[in-house]
N, C-alpha and C. Protein backbone atom coordinates (compact mmCIF):
# COMPACT_ATOMS: atom_id res chain seq x y z
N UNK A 1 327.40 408.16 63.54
CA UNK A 1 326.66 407.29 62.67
C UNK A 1 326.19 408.06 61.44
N UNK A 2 325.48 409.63 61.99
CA UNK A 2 325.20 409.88 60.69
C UNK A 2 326.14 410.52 59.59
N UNK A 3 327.54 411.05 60.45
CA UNK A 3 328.33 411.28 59.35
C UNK A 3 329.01 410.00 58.48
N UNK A 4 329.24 408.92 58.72
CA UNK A 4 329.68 407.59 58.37
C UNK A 4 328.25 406.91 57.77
N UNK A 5 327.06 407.48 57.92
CA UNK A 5 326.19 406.88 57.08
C UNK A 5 326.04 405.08 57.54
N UNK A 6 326.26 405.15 58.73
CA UNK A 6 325.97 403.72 59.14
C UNK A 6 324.78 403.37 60.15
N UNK A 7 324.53 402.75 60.59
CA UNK A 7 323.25 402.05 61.64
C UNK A 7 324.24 401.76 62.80
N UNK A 8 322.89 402.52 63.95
CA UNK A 8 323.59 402.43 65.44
C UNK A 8 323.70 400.68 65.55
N UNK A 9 323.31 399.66 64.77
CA UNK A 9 323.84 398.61 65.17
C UNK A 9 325.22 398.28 64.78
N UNK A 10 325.38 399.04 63.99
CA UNK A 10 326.53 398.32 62.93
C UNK A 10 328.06 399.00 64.16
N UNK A 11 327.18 400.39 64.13
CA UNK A 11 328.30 401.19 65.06
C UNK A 11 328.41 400.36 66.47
N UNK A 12 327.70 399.89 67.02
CA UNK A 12 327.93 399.18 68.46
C UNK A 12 328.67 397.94 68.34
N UNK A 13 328.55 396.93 67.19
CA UNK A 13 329.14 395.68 67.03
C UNK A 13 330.83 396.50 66.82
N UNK A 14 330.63 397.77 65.94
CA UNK A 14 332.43 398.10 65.66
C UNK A 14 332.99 398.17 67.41
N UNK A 15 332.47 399.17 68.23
CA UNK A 15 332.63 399.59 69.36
C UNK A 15 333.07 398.64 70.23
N UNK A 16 332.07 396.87 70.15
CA UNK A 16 332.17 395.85 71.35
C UNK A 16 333.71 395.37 70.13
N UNK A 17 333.99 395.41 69.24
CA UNK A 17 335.07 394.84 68.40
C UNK A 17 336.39 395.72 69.39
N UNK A 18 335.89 396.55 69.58
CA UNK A 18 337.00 397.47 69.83
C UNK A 18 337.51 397.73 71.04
N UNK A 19 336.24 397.09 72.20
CA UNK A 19 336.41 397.19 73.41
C UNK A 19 336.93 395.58 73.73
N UNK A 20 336.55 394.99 73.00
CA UNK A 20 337.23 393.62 73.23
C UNK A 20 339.02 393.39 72.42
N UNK A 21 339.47 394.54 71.94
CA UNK A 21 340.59 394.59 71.89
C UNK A 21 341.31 395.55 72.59
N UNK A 22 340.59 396.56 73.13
CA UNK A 22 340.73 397.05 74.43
C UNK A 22 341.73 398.33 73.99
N UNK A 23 341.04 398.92 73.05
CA UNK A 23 340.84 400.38 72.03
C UNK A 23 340.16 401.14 72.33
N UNK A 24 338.48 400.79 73.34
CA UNK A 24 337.83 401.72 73.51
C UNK A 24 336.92 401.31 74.30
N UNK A 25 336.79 401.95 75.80
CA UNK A 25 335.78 401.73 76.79
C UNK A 25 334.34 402.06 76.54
N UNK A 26 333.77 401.99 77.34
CA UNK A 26 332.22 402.37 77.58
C UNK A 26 332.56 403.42 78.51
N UNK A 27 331.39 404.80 78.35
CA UNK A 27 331.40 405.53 80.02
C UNK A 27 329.97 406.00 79.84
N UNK A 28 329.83 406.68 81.40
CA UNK A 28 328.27 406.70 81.64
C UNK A 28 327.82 407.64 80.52
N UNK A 29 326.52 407.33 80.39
CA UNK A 29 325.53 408.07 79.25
C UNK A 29 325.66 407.50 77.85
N UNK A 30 325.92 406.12 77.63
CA UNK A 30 326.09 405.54 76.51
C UNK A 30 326.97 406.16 75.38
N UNK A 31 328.17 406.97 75.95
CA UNK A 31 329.35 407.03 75.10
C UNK A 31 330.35 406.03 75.15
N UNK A 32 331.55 406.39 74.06
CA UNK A 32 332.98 405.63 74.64
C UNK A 32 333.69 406.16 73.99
N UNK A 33 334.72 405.90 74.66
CA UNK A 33 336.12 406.72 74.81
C UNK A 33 337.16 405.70 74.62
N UNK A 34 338.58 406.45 73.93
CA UNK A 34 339.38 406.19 73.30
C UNK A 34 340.46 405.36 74.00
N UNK A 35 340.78 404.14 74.12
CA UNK A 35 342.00 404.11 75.71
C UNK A 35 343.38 404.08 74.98
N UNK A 36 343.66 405.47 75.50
CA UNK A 36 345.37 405.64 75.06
C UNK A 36 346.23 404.25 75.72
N UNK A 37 347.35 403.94 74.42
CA UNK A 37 348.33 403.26 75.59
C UNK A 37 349.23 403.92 76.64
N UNK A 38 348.74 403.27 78.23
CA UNK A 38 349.63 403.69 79.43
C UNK A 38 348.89 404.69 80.36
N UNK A 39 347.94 404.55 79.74
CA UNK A 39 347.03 405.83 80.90
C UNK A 39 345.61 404.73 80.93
N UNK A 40 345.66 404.67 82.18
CA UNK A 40 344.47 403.73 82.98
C UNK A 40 343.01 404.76 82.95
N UNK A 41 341.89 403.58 82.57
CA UNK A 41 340.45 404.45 82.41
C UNK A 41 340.06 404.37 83.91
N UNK A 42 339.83 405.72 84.47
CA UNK A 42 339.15 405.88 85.75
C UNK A 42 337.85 406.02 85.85
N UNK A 43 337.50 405.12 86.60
CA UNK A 43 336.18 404.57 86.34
C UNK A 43 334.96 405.58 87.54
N UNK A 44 336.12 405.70 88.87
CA UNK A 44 335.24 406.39 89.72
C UNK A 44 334.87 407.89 89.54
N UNK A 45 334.25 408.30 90.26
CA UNK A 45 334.10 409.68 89.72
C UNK A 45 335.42 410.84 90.11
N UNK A 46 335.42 411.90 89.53
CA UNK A 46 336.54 412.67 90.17
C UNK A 46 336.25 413.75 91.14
N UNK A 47 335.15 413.58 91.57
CA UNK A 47 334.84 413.73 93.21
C UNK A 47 335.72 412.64 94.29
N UNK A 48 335.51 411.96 94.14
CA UNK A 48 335.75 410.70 95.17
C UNK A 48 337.26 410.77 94.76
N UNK A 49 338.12 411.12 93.27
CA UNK A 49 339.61 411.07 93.39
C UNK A 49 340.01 412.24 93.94
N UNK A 50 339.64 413.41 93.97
CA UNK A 50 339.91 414.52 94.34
C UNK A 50 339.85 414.42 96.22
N UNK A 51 338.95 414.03 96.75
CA UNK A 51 338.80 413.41 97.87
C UNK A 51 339.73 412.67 98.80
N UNK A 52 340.45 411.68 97.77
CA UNK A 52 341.48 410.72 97.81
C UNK A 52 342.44 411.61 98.09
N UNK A 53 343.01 412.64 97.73
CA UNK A 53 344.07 413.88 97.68
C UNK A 53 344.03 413.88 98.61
N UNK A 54 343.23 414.38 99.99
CA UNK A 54 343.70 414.47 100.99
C UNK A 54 344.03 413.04 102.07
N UNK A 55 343.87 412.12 101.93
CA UNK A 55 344.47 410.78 102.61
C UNK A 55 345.85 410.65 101.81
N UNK A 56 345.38 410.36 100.19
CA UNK A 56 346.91 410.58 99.53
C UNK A 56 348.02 411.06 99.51
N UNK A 57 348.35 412.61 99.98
CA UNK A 57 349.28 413.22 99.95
C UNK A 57 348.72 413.84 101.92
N UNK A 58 348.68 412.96 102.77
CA UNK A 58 348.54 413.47 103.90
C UNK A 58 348.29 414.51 104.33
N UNK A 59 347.01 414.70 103.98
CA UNK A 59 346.88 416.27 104.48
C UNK A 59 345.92 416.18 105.37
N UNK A 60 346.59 417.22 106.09
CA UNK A 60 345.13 417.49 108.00
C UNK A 60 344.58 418.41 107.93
N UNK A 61 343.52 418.50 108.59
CA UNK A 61 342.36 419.53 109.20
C UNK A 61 343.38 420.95 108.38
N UNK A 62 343.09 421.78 107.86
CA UNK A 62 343.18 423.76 107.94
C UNK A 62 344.80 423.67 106.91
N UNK A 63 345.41 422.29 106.07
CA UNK A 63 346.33 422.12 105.42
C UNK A 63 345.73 422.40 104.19
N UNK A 64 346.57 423.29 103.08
CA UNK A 64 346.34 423.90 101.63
C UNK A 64 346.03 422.72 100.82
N UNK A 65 344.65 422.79 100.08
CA UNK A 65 344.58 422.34 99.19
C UNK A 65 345.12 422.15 98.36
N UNK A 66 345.53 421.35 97.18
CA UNK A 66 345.72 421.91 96.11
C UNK A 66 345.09 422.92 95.11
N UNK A 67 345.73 423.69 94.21
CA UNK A 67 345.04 424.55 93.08
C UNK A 67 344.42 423.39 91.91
N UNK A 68 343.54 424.93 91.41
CA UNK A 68 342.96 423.89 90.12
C UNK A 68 343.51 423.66 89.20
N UNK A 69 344.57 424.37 88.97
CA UNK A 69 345.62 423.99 87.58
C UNK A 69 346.46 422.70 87.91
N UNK A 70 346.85 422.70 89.09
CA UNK A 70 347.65 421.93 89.55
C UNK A 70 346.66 420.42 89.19
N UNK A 71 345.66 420.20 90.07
CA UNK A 71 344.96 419.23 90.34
C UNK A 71 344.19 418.74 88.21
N UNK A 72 344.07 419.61 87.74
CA UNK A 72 343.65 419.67 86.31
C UNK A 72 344.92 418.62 85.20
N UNK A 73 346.15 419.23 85.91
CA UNK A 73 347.13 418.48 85.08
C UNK A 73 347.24 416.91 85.75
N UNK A 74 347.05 417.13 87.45
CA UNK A 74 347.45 415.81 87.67
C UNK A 74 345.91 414.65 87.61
N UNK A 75 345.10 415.18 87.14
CA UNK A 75 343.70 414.13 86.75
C UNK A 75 343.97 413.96 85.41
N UNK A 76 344.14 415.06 84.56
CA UNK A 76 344.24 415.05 82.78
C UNK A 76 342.90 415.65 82.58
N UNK A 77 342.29 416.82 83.56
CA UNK A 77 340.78 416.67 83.32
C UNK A 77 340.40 418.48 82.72
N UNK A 78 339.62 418.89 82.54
CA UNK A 78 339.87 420.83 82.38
C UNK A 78 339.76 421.45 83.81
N UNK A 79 340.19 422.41 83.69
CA UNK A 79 339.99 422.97 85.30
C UNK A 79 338.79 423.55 85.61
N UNK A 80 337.25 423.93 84.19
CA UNK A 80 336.52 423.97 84.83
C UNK A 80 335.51 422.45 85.48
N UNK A 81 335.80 421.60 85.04
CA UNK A 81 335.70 419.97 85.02
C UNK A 81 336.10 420.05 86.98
N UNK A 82 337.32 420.47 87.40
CA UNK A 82 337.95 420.24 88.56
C UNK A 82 337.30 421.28 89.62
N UNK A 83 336.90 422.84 88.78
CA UNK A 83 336.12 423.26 89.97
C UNK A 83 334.86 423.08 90.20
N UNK A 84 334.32 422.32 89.58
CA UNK A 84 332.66 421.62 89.61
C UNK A 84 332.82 421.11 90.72
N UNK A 85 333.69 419.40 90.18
CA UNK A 85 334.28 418.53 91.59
C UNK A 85 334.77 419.11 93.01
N UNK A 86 335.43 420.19 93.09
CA UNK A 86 336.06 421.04 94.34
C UNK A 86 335.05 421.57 95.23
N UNK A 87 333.68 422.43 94.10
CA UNK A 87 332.36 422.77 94.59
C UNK A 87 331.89 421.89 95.53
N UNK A 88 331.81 420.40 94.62
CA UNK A 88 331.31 419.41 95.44
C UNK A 88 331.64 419.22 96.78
N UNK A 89 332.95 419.36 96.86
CA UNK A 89 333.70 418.87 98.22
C UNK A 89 333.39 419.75 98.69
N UNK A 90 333.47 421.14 99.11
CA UNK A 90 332.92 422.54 99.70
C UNK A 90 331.61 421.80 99.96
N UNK A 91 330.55 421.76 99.04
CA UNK A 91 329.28 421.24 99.86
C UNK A 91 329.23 420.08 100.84
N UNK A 92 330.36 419.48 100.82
CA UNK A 92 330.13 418.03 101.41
C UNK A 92 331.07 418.47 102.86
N UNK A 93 331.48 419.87 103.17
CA UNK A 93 332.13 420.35 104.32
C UNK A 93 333.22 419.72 104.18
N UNK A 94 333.73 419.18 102.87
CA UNK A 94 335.34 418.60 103.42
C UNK A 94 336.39 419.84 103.09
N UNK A 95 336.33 420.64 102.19
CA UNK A 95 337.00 421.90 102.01
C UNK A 95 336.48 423.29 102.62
N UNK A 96 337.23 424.17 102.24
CA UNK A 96 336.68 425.61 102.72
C UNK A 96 336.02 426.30 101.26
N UNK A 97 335.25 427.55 101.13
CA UNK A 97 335.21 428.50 100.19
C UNK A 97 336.16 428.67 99.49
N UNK A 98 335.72 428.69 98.65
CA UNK A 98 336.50 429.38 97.05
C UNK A 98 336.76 430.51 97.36
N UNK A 99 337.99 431.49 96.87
CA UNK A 99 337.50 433.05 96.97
C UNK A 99 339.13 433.34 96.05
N UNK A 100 339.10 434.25 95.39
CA UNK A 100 340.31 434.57 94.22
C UNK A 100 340.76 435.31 95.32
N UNK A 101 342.13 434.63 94.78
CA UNK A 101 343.85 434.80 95.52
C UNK A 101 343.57 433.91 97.04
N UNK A 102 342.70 433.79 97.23
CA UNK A 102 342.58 432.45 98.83
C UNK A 102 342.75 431.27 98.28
N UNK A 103 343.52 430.53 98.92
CA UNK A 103 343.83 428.85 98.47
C UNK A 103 342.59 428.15 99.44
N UNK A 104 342.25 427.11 99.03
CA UNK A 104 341.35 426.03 99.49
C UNK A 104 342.29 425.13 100.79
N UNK A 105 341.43 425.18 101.69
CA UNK A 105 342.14 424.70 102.80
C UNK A 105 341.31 423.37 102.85
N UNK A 106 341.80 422.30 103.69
CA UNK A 106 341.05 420.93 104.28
C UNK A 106 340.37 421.38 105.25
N UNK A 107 338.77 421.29 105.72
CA UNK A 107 337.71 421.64 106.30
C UNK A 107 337.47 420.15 107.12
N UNK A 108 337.83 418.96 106.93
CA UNK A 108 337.46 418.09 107.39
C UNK A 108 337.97 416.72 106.81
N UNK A 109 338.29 415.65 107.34
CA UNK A 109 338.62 414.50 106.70
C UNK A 109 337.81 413.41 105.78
N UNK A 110 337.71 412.95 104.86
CA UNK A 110 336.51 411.84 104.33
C UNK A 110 336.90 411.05 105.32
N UNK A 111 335.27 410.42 105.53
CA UNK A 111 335.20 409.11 106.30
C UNK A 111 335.48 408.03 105.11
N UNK A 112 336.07 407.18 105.51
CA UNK A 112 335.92 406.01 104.64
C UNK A 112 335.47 404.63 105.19
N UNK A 113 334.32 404.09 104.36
CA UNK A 113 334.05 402.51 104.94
C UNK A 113 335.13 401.79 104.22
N UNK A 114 334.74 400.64 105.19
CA UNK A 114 335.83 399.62 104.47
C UNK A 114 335.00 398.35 104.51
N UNK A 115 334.71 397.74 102.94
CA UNK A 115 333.85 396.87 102.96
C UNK A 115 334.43 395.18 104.06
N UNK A 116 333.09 394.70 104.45
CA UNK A 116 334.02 393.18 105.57
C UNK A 116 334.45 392.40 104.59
N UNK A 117 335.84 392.26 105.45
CA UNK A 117 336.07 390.45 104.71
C UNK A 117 335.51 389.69 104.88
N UNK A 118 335.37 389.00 103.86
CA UNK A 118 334.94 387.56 104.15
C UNK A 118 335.87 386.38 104.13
């Protein structure tokens, strides 16, 4: 706003112009972001997709993680972005320790609910 010399109203009416042509999302903390064509906005966090990795690509109890480069290219995210998220999972006992030249093993499976039908 202040390099464009405009009013945060003026900038939010451009933004809802833009999200209603579906140019540019909302994300948490009152930013927004750009939506490329062909790449879907992920809305959940990348804890919970990283998570998904192991139901996704079948992996059991004491089976190799993936790396962070690896997992960095296949989110689109930075790899220190991916070892924040990985941390997470380590605290949540679903992975093992970090440790250079040791790969991350599966420590445990996510539970998953499954909301009722109605």
């Amino acid at each position: 706003m202040r390099d464009h010399g405009v009013s945060r109203g003026v900038a939010l009416r451009a933004f809802a112009i833009l999200q209603k042509e579906g140019i540019a999302a909302p994300v948490p903390g009152g930013r927004w972001r750009v939506v490329r064509p062909g790449r879907d906005l992920h809305r959940r966090p990348l804890v919970e997709r990283l998570s998904d990795v192991i139901t996704d690509d079948h992996l059991v109890v004491g089976a190799a993680f993936p790396g962070t480069t690896e997992l960095s290219s296949r989110f689109a995210v930075s790899r220190p972005t991916v070892s924040k998220a990985l941390d997470k999972l380590e605290a949540a006992g679903l992975l093992s320790e970090a440790r250079q030249g040791k790969q991350r093993t599966v420590r445990a499976l996510p539970k998953r609910t499954e909301a009722p039908e109605s």
